[in-house]
C-alpha atoms as a PDB file:
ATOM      1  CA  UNK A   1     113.367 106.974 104.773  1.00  0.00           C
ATOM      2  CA  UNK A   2     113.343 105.533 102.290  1.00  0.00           C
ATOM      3  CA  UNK A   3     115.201 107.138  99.714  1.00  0.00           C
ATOM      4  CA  UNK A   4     113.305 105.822  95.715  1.00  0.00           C
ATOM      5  CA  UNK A   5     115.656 106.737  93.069  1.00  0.00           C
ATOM      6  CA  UNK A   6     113.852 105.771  89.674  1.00  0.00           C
ATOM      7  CA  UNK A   7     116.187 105.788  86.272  1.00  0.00           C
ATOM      8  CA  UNK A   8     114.882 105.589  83.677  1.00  0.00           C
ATOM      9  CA  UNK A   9     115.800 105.942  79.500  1.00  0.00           C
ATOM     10  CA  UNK A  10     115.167 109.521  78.074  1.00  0.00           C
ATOM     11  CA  UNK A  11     112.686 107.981  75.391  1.00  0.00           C
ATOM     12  CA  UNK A  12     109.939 107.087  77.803  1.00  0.00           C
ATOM     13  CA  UNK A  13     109.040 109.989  78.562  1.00  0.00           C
ATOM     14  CA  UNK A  14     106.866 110.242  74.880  1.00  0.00           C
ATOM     15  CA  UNK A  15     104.825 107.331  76.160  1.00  0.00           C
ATOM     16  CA  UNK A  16     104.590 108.051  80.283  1.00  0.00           C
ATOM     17  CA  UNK A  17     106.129 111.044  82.554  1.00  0.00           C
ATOM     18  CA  UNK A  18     108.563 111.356  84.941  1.00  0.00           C
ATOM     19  CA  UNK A  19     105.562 112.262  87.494  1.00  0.00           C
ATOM     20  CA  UNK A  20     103.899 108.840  86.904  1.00  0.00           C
ATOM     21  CA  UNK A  21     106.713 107.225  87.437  1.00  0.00           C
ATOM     22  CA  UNK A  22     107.555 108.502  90.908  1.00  0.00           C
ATOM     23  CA  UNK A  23     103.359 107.810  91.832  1.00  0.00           C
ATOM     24  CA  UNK A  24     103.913 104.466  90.925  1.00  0.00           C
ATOM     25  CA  UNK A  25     107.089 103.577  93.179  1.00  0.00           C
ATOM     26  CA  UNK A  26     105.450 105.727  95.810  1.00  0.00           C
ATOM     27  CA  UNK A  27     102.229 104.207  95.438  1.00  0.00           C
ATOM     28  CA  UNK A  28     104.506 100.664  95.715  1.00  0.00           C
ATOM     29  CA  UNK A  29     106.373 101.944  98.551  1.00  0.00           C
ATOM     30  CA  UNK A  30     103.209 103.119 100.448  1.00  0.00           C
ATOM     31  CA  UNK A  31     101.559  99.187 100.153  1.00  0.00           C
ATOM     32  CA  UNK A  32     104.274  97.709 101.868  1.00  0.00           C
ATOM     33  CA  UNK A  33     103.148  99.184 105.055  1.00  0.00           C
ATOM     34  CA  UNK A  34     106.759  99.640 105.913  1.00  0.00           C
ATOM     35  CA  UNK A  35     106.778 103.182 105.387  1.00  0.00           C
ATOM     36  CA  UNK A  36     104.625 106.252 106.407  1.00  0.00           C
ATOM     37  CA  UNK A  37     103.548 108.499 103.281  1.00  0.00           C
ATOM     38  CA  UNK A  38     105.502 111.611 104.701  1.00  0.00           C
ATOM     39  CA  UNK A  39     108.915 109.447 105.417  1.00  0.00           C
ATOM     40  CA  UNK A  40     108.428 108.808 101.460  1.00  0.00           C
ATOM     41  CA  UNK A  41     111.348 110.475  99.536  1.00  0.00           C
ATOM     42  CA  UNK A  42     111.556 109.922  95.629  1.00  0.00           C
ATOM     43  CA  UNK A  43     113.365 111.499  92.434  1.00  0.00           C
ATOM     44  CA  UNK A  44     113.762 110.756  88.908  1.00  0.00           C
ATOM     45  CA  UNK A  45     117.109 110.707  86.621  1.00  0.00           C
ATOM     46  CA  UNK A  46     117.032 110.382  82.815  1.00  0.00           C
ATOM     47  CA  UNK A  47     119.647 108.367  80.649  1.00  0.00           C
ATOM     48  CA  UNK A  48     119.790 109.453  76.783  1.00  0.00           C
ATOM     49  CA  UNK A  49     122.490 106.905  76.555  1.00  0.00           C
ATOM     50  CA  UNK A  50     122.085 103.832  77.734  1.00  0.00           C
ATOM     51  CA  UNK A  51     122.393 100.141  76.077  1.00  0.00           C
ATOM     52  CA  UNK A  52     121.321  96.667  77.373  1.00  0.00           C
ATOM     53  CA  UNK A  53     123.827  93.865  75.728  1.00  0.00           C
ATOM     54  CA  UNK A  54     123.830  94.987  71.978  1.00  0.00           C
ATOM     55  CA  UNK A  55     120.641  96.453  71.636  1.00  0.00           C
ATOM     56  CA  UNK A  56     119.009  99.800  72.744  1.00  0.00           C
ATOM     57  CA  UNK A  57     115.914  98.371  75.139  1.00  0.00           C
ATOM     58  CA  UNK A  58     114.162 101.536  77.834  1.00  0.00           C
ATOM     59  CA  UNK A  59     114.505 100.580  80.888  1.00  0.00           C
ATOM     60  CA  UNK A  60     113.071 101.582  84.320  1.00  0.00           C
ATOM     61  CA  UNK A  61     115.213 101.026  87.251  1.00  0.00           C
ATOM     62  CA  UNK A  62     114.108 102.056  91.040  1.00  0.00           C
ATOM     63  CA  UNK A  63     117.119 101.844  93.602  1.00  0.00           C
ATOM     64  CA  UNK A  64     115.198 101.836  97.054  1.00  0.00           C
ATOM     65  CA  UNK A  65     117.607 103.130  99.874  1.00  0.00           C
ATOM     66  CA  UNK A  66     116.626 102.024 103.646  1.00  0.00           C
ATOM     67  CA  UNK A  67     117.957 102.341 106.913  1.00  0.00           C
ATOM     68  CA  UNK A  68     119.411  98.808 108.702  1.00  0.00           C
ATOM     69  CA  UNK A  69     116.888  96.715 110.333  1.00  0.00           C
ATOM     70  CA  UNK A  70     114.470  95.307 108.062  1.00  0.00           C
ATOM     71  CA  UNK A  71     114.178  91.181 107.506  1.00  0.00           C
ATOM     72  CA  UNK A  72     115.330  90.186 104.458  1.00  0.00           C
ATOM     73  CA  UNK A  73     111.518  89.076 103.520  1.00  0.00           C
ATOM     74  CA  UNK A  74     110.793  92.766 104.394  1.00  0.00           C
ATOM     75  CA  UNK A  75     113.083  93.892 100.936  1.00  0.00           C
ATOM     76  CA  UNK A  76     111.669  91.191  99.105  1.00  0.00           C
ATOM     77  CA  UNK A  77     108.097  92.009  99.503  1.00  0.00           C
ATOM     78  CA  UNK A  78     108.792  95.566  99.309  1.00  0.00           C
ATOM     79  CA  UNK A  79     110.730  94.739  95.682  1.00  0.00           C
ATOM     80  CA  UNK A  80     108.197  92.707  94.257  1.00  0.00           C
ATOM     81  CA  UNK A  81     105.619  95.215  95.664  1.00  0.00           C
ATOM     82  CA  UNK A  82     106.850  98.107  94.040  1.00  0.00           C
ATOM     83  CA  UNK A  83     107.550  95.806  90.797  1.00  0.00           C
ATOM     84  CA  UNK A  84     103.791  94.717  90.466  1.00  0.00           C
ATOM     85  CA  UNK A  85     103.075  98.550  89.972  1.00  0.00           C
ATOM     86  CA  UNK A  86     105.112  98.461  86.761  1.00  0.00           C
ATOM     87  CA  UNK A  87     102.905  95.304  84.859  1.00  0.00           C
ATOM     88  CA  UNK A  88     100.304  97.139  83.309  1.00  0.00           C
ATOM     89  CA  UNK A  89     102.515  99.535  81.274  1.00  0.00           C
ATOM     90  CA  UNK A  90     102.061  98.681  77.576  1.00  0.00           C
ATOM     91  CA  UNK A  91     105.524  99.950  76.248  1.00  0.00           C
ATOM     92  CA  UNK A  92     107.521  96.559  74.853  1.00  0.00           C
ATOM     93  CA  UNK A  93     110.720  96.137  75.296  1.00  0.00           C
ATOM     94  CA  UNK A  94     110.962  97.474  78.509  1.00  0.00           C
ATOM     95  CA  UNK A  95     112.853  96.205  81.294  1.00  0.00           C
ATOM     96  CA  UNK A  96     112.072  96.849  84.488  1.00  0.00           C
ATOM     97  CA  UNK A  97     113.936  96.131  87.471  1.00  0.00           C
ATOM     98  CA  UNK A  98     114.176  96.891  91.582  1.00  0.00           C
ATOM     99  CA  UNK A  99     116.506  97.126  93.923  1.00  0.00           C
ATOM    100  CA  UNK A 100     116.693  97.701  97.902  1.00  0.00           C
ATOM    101  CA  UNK A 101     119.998  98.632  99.871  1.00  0.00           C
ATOM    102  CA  UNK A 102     120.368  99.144 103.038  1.00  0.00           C
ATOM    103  CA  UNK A 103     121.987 102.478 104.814  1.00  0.00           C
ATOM    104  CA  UNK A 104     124.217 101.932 107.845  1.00  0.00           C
ATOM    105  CA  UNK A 105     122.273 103.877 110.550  1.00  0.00           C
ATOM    106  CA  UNK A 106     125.649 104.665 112.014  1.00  0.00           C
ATOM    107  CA  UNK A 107     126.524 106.437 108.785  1.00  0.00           C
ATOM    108  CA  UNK A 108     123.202 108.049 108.028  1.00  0.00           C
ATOM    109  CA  UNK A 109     123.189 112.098 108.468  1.00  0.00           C
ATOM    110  CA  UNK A 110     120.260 114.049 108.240  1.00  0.00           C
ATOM    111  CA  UNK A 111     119.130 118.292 108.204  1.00  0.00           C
ATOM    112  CA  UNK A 112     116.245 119.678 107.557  1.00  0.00           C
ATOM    113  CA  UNK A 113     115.977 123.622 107.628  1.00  0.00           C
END
């Protein structure tokens, strides 16, 4: 855990790759010192359609999925964290936004093999 899922709009990918996105969200993920690097789990989806009110705007959005048990100032810093790795990118308009659920432990399956 966690679980970074980072969607983004098709277009970006001219100005930054799909690669630099995930080191950015895992670089994020890393500084919260909530998370071991190896525990780290992150994947990219693309949207060629995709609208924000009435205009056509990329976007980057990173859902962060944890496991139950973290204080609610825990998600925050961990949002804002991951945010602040996004402020330097020079692409305008782009909207960038983060998000942190939680998984039930009780509901949470893993295998590895």
């Amino acid at each position: 855990m966690p679980h970074c899922i980072i969607e983004y709009s098709k277009e970006l990918e001219d100005e930054i790759k799909p690669s630099q996105l995930i080191e950015r969200v895992y670089q994020g993920t890393l500084k919260s010192n909530l998370f071991i690097d190896k525990d780290i789990k992150l994947r990219t989806i693309s949207f060629e359609n995709h609208k924000i009110g009435n205009e056509k705007i990329d976007f980057i959005h990173v859902t962060v999925k944890i496991l139950t048990g973290r204080s609610i100032e825990d998600k925050k810093a961990l949002s804002h964290i991951i945010l602040d790795d996004f402020k330097d990118i020079d692409i305008k308009p782009l909207s960038v936004t983060v998000e942190v659920y939680e998984i039930e432990n009780e509901s949470y399956s893993k295998l590895v093999l």
